[in-house]
PDB file of N, CA and C in Angstrom:
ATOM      1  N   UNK A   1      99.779  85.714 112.080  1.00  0.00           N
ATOM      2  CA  UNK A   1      98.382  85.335 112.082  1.00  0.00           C
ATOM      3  C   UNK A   1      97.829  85.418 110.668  1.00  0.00           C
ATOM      4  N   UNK A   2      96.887  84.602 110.640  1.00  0.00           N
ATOM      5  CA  UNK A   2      95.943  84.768 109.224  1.00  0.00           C
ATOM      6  C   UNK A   2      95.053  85.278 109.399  1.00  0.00           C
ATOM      7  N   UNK A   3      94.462  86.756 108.331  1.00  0.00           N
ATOM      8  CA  UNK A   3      93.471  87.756 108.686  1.00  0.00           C
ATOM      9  C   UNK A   3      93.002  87.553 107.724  1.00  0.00           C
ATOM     10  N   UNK A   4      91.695  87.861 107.824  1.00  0.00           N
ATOM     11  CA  UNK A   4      90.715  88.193 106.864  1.00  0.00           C
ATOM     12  C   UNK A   4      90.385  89.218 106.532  1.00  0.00           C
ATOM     13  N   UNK A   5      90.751  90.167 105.779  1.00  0.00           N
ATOM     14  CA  UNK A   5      89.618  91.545 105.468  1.00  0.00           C
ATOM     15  C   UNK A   5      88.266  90.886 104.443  1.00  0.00           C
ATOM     16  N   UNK A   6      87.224  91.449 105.815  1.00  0.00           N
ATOM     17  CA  UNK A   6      85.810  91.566 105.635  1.00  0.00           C
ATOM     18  C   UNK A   6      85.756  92.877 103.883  1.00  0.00           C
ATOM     19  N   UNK A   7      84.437  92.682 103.736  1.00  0.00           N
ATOM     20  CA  UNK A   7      84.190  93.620 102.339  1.00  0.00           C
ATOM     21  C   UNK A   7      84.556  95.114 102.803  1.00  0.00           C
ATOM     22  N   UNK A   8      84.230  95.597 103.694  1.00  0.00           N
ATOM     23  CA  UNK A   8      84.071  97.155 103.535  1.00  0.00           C
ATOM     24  C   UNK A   8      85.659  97.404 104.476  1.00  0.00           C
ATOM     25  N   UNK A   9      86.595  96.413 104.602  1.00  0.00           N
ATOM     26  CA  UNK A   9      87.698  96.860 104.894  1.00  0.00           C
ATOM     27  C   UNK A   9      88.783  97.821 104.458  1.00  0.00           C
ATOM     28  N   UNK A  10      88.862  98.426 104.816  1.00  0.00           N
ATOM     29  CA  UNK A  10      90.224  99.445 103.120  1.00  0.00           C
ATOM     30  C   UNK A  10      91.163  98.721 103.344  1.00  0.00           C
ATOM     31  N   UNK A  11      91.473  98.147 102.095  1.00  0.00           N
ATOM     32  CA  UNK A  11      92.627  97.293 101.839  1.00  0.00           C
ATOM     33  C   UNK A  11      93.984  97.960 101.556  1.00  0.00           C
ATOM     34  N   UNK A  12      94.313  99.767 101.481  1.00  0.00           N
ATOM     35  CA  UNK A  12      95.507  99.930 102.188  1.00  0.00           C
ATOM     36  C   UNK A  12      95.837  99.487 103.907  1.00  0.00           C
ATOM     37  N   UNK A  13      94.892  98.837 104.154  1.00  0.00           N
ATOM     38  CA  UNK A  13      95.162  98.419 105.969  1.00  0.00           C
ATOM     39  C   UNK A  13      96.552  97.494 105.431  1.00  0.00           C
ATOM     40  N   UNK A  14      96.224  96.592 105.134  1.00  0.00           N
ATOM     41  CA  UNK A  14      96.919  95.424 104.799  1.00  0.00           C
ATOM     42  C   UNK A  14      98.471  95.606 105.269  1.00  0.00           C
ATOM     43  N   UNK A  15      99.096  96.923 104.559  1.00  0.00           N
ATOM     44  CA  UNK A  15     100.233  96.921 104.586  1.00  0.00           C
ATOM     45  C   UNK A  15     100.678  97.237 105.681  1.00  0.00           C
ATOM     46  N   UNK A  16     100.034  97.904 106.937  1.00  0.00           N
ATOM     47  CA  UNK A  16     100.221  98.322 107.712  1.00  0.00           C
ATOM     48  C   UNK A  16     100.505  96.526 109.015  1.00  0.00           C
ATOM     49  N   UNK A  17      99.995  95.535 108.775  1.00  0.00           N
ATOM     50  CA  UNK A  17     100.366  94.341 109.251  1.00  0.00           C
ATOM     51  C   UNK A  17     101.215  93.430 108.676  1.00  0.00           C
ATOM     52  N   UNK A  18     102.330  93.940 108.558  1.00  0.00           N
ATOM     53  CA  UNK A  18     103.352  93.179 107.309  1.00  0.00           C
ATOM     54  C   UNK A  18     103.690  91.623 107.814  1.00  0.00           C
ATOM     55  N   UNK A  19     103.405  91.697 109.467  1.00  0.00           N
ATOM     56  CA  UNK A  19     104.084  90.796 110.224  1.00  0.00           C
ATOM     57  C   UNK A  19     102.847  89.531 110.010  1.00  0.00           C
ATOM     58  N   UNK A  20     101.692  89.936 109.278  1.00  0.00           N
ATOM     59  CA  UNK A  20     100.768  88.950 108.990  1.00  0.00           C
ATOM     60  C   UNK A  20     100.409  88.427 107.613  1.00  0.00           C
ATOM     61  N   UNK A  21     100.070  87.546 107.875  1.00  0.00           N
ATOM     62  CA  UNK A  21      99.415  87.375 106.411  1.00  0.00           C
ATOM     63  C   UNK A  21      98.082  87.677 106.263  1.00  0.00           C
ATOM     64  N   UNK A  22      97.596  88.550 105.620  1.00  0.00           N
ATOM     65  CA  UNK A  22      96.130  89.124 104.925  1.00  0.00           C
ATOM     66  C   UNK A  22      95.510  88.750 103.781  1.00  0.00           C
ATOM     67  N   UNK A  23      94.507  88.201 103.814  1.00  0.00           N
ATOM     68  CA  UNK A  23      93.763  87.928 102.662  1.00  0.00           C
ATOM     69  C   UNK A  23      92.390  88.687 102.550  1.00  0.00           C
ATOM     70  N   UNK A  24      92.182  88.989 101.467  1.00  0.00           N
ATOM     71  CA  UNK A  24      90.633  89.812 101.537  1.00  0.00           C
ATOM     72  C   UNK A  24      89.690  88.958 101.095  1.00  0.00           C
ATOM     73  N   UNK A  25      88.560  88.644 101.327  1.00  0.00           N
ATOM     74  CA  UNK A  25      87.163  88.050 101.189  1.00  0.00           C
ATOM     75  C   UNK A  25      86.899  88.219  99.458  1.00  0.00           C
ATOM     76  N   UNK A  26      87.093  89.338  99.123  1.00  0.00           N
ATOM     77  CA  UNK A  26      86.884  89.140  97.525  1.00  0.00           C
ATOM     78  C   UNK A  26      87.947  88.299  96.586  1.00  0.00           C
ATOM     79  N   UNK A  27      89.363  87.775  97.481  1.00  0.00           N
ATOM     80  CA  UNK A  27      90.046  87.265  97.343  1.00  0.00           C
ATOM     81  C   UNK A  27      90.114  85.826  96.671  1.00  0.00           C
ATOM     82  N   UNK A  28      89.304  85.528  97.865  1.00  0.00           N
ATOM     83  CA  UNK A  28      88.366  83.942  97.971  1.00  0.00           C
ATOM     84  C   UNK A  28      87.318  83.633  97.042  1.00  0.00           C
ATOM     85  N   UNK A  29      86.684  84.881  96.419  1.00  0.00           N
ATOM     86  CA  UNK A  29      85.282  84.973  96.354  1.00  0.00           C
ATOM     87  C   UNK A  29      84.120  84.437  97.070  1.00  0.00           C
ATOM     88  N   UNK A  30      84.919  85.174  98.398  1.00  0.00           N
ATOM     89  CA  UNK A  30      84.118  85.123  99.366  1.00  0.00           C
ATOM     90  C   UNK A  30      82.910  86.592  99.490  1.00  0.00           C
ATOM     91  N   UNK A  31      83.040  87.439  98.476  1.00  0.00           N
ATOM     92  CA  UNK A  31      82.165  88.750  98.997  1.00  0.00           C
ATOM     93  C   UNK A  31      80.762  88.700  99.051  1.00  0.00           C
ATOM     94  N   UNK A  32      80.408  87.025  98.063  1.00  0.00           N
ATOM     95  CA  UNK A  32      78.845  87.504  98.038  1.00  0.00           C
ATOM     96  C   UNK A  32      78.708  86.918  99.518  1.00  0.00           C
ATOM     97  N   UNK A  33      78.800  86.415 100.248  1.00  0.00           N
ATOM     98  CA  UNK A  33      78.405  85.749 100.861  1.00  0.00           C
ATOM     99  C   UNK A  33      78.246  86.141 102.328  1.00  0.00           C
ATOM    100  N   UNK A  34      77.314  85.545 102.816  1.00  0.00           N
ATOM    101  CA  UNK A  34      76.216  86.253 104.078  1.00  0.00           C
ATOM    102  C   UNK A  34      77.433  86.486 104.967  1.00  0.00           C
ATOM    103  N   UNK A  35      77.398  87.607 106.403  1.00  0.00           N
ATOM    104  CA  UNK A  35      78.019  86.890 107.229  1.00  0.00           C
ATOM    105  C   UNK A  35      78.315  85.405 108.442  1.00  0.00           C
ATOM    106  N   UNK A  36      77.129  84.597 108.165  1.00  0.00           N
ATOM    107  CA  UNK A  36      77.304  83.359 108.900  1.00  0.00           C
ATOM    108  C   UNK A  36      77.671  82.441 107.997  1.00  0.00           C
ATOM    109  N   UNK A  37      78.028  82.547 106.377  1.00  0.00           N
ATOM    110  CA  UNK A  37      78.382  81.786 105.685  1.00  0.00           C
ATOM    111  C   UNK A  37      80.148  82.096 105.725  1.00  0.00           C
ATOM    112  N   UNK A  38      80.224  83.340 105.581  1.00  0.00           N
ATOM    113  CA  UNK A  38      81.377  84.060 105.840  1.00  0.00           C
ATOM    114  C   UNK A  38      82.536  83.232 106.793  1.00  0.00           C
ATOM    115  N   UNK A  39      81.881  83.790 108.003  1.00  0.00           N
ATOM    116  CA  UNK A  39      82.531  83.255 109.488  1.00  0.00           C
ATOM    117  C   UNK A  39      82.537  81.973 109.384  1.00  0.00           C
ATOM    118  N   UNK A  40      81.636  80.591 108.933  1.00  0.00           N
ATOM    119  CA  UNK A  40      82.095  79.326 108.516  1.00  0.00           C
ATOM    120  C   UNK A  40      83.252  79.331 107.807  1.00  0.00           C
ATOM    121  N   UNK A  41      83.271  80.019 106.322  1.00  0.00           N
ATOM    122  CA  UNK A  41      84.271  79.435 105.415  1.00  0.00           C
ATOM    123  C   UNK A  41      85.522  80.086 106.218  1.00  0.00           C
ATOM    124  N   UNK A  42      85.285  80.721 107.043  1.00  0.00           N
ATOM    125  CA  UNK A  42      86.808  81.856 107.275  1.00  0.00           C
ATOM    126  C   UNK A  42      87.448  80.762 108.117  1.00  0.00           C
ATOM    127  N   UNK A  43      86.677  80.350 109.130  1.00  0.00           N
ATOM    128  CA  UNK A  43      87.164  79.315 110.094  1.00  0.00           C
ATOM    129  C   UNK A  43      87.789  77.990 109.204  1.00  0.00           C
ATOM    130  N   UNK A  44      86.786  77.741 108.375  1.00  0.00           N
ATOM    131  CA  UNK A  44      87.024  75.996 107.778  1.00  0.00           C
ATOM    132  C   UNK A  44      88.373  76.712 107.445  1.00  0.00           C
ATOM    133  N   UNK A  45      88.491  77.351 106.892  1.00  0.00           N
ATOM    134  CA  UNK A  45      90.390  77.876 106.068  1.00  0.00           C
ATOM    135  C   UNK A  45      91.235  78.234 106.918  1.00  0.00           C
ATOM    136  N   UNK A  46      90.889  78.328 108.416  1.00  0.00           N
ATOM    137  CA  UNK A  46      92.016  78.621 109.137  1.00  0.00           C
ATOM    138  C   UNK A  46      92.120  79.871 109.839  1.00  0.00           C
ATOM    139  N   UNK A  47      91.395  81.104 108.822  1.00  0.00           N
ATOM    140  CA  UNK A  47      91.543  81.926 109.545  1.00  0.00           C
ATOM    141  C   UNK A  47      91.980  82.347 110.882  1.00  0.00           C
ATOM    142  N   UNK A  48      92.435  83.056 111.460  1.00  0.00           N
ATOM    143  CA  UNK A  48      92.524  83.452 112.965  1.00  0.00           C
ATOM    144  C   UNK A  48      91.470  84.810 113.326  1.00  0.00           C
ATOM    145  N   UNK A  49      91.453  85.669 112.418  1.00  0.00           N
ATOM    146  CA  UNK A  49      91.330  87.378 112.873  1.00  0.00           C
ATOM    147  C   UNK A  49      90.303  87.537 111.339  1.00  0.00           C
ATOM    148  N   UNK A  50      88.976  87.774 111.733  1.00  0.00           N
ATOM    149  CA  UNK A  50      88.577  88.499 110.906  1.00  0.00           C
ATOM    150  C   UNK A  50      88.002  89.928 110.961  1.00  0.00           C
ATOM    151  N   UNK A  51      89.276  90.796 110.086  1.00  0.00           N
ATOM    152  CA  UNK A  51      89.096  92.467 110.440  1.00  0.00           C
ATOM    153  C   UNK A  51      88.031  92.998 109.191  1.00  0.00           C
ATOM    154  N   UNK A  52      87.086  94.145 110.183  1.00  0.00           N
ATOM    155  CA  UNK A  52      85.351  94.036 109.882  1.00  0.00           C
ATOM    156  C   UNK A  52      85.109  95.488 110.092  1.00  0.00           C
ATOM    157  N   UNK A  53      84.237  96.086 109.387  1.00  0.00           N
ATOM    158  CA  UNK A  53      83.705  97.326 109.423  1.00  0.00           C
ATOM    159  C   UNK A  53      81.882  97.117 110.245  1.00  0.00           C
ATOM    160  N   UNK A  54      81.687  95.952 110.172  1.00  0.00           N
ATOM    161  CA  UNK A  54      80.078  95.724 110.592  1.00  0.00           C
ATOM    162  C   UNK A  54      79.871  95.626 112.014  1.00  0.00           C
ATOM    163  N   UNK A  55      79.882  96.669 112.438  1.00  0.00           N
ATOM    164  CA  UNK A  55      79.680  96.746 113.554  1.00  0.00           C
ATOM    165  C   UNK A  55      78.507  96.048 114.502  1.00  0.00           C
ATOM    166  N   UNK A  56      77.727  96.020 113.338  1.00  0.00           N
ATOM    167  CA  UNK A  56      76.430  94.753 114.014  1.00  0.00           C
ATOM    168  C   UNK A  56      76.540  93.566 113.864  1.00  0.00           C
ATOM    169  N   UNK A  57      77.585  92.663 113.387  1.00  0.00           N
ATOM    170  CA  UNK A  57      78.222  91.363 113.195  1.00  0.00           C
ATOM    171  C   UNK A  57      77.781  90.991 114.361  1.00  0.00           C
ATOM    172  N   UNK A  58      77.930  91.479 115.519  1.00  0.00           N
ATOM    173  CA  UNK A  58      78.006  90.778 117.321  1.00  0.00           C
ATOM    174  C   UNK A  58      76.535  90.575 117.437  1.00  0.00           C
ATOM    175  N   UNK A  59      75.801  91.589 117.271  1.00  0.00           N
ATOM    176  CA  UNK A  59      74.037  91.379 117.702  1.00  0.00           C
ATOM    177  C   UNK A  59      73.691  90.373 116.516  1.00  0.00           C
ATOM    178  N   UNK A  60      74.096  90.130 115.137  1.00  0.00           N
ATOM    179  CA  UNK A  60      73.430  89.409 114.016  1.00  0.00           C
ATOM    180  C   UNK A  60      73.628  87.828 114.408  1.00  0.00           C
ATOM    181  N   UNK A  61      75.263  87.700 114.627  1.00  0.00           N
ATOM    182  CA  UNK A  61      75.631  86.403 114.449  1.00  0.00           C
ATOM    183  C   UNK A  61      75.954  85.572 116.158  1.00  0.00           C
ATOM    184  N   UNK A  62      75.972  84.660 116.278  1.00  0.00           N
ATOM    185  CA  UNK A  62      76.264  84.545 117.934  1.00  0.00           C
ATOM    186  C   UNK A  62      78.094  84.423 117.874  1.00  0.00           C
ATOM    187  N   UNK A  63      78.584  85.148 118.060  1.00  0.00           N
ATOM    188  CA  UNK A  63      79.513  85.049 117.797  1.00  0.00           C
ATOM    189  C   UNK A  63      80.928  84.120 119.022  1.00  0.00           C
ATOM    190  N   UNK A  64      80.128  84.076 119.884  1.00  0.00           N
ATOM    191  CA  UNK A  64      80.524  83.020 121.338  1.00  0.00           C
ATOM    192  C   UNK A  64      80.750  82.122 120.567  1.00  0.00           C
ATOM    193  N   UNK A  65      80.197  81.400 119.519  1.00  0.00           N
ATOM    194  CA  UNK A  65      80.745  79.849 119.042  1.00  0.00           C
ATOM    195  C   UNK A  65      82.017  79.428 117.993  1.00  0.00           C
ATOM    196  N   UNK A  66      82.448  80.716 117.519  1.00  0.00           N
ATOM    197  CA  UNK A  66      83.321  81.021 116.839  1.00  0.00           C
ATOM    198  C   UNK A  66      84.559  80.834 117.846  1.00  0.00           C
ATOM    199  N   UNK A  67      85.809  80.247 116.953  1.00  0.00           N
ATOM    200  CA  UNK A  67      86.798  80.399 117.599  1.00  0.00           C
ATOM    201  C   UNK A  67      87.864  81.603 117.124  1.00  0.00           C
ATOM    202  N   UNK A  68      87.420  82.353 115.923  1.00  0.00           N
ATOM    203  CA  UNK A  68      88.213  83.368 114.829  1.00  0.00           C
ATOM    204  C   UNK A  68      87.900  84.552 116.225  1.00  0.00           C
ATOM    205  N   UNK A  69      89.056  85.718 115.902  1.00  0.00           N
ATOM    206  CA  UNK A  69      89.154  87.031 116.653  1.00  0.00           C
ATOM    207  C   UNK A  69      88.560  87.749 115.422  1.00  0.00           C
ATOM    208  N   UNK A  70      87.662  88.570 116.621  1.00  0.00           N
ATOM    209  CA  UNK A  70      86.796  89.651 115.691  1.00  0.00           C
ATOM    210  C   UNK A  70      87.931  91.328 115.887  1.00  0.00           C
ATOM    211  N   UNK A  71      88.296  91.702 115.018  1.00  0.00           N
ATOM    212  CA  UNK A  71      88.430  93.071 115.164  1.00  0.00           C
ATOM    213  C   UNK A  71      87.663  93.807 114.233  1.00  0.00           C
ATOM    214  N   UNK A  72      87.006  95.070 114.526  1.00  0.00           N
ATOM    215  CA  UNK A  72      85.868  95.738 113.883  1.00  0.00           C
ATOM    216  C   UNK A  72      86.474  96.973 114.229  1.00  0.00           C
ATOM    217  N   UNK A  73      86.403  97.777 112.537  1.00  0.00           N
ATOM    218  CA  UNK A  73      87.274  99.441 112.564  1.00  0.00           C
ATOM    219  C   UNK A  73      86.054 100.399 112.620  1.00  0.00           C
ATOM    220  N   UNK A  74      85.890 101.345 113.719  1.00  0.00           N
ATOM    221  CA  UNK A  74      84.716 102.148 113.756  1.00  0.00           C
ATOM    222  C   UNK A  74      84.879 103.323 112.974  1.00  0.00           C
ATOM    223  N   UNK A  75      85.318 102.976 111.855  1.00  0.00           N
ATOM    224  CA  UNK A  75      85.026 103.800 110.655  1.00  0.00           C
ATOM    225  C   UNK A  75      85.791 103.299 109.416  1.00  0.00           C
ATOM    226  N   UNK A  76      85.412 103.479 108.417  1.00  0.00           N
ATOM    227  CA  UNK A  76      85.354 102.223 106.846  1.00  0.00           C
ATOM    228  C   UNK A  76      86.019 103.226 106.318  1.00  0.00           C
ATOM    229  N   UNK A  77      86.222 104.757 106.017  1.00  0.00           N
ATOM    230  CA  UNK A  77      86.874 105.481 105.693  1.00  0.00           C
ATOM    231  C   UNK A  77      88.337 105.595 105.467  1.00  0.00           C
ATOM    232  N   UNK A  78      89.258 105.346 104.453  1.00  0.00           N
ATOM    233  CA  UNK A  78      90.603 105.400 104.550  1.00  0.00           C
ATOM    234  C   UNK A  78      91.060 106.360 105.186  1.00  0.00           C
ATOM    235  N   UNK A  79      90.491 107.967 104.483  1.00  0.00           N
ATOM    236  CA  UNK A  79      91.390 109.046 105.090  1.00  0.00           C
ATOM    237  C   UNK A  79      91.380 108.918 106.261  1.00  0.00           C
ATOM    238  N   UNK A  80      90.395 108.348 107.215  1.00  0.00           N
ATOM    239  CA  UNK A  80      90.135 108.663 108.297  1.00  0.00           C
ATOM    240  C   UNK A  80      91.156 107.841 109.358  1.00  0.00           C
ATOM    241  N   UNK A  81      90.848 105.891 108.674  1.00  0.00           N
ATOM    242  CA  UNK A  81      91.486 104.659 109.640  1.00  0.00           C
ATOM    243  C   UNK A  81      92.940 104.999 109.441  1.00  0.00           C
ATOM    244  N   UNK A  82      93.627 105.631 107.998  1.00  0.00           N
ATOM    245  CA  UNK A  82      94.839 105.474 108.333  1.00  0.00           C
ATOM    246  C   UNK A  82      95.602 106.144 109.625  1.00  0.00           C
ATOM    247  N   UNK A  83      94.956 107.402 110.143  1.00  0.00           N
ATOM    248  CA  UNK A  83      95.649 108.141 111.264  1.00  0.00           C
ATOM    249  C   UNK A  83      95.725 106.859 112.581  1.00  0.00           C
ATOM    250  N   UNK A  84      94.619 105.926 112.459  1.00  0.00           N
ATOM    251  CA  UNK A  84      94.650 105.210 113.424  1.00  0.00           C
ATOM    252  C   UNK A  84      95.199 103.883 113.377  1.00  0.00           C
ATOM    253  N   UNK A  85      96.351 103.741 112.628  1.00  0.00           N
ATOM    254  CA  UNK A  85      96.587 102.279 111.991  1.00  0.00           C
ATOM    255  C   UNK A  85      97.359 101.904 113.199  1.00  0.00           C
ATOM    256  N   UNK A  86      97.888 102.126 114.108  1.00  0.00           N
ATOM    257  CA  UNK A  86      99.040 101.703 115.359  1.00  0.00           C
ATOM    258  C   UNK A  86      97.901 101.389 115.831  1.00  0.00           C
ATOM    259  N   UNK A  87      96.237 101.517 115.960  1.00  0.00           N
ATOM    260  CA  UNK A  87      95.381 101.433 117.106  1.00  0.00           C
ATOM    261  C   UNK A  87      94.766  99.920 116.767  1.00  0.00           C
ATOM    262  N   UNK A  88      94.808  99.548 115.126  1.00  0.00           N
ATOM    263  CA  UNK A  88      94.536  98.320 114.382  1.00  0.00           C
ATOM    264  C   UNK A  88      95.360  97.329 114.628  1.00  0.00           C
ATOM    265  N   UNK A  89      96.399  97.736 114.459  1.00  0.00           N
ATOM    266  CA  UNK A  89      98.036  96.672 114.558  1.00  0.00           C
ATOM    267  C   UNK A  89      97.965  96.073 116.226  1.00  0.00           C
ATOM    268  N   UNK A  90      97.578  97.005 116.851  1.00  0.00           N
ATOM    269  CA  UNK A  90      97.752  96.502 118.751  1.00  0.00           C
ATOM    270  C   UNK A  90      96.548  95.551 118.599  1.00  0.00           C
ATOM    271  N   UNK A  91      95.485  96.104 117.755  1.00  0.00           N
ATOM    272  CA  UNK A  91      94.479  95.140 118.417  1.00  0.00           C
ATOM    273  C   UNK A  91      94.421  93.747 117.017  1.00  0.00           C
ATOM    274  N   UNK A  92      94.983  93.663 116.796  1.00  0.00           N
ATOM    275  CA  UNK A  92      94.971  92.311 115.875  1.00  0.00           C
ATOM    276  C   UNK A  92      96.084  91.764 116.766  1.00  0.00           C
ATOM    277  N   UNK A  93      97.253  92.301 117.150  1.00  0.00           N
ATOM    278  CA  UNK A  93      98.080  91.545 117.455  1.00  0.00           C
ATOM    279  C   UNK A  93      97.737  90.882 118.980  1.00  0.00           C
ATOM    280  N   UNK A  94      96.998  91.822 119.648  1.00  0.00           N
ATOM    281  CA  UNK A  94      96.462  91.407 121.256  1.00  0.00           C
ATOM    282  C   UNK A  94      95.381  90.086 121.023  1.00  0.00           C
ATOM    283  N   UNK A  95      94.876  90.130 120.031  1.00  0.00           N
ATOM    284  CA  UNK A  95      93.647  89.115 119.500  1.00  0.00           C
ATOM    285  C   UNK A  95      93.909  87.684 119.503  1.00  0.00           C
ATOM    286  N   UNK A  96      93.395  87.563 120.559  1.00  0.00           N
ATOM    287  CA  UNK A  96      93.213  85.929 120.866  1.00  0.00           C
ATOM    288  C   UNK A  96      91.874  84.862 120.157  1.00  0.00           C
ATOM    289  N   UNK A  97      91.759  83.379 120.328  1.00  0.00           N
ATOM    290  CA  UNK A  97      90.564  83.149 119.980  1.00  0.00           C
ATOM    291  C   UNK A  97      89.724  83.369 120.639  1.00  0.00           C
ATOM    292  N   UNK A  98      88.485  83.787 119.679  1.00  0.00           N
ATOM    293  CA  UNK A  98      87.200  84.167 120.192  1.00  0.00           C
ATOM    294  C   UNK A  98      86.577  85.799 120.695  1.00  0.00           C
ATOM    295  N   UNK A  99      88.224  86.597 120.582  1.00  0.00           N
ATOM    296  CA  UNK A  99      87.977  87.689 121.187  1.00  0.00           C
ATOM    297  C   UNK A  99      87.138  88.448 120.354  1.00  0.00           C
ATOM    298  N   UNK A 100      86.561  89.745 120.634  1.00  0.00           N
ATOM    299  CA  UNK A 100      85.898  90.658 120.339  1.00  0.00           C
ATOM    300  C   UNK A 100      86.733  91.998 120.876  1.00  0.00           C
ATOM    301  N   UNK A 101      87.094  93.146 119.243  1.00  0.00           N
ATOM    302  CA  UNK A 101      87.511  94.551 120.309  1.00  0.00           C
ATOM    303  C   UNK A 101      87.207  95.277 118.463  1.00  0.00           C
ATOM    304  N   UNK A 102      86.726  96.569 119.186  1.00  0.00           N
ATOM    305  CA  UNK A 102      86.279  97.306 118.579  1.00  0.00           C
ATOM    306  C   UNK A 102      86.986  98.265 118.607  1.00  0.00           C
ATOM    307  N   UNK A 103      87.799  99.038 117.499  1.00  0.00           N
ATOM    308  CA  UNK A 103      89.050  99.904 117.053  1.00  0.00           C
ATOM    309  C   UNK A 103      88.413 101.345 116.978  1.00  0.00           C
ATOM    310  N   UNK A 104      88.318 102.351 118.137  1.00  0.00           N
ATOM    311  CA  UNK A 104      87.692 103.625 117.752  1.00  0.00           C
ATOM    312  C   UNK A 104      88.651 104.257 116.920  1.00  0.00           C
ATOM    313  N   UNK A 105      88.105 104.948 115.673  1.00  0.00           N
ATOM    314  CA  UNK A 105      88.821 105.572 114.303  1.00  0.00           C
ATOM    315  C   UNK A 105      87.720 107.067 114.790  1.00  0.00           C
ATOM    316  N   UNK A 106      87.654 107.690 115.619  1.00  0.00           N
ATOM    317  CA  UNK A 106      86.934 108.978 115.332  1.00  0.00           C
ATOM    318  C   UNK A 106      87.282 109.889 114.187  1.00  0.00           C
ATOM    319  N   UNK A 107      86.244 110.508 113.406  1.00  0.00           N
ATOM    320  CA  UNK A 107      86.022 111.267 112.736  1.00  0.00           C
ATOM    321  C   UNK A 107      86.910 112.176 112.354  1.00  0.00           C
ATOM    322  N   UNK A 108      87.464 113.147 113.833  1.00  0.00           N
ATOM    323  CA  UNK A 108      88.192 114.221 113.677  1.00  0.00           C
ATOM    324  C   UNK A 108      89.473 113.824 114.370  1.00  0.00           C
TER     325      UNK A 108
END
């Protein structure tokens, strides 16, 4: 699949999906840009999966019209997402179009 890491993604994720190809948004010079400008250019390029720390992406944008898979890490923190990287990998790889799933990374 082709992923996107959103801005506040930790880009040690990356390595943890070897079986994909990852590109990051600052990549593109895509970072200034809104998220409904975002989710256009991600789609026009193909994208499949764009992985997201913004947890309010769903209430901001309508995201039903999109055909890209949303995965969103409930916490932006490295020390924290790496304990949960098997919980990232299932859900990018389960990610169909259009889906929505939200990756709990708790705290402790």
């Amino acid at each position: 699949m082709l992923i996107l890491f959103d801005n506040g993604t930790p880009a040690p994720r990356r390595y943890a999906l070897k079986s994909h190809i990852v590109v990051e948004a600052i990549e593109r010079g895509w970072d200034r840009l809104v998220n409904g400008e975002l989710l256009e250019a991600a789609e026009a390029a193909g994208f499949e999966v764009l992985l997201t720390t913004d947890k309010n992406m769903r209430y901001q944008q309508g995201l039903a019209r999109y055909k890209i898979a949303f995965v969103v890490l409930g916490n932006s923190q490295w020390p924290v997402v790496r304990r949960y990287v098997e919980r990232v990998v299932a859900a990018v790889d389960a990610a169909t179009p259009g889906s929505y799933t939200e990756v709990d990374s708790p705290f402790r």
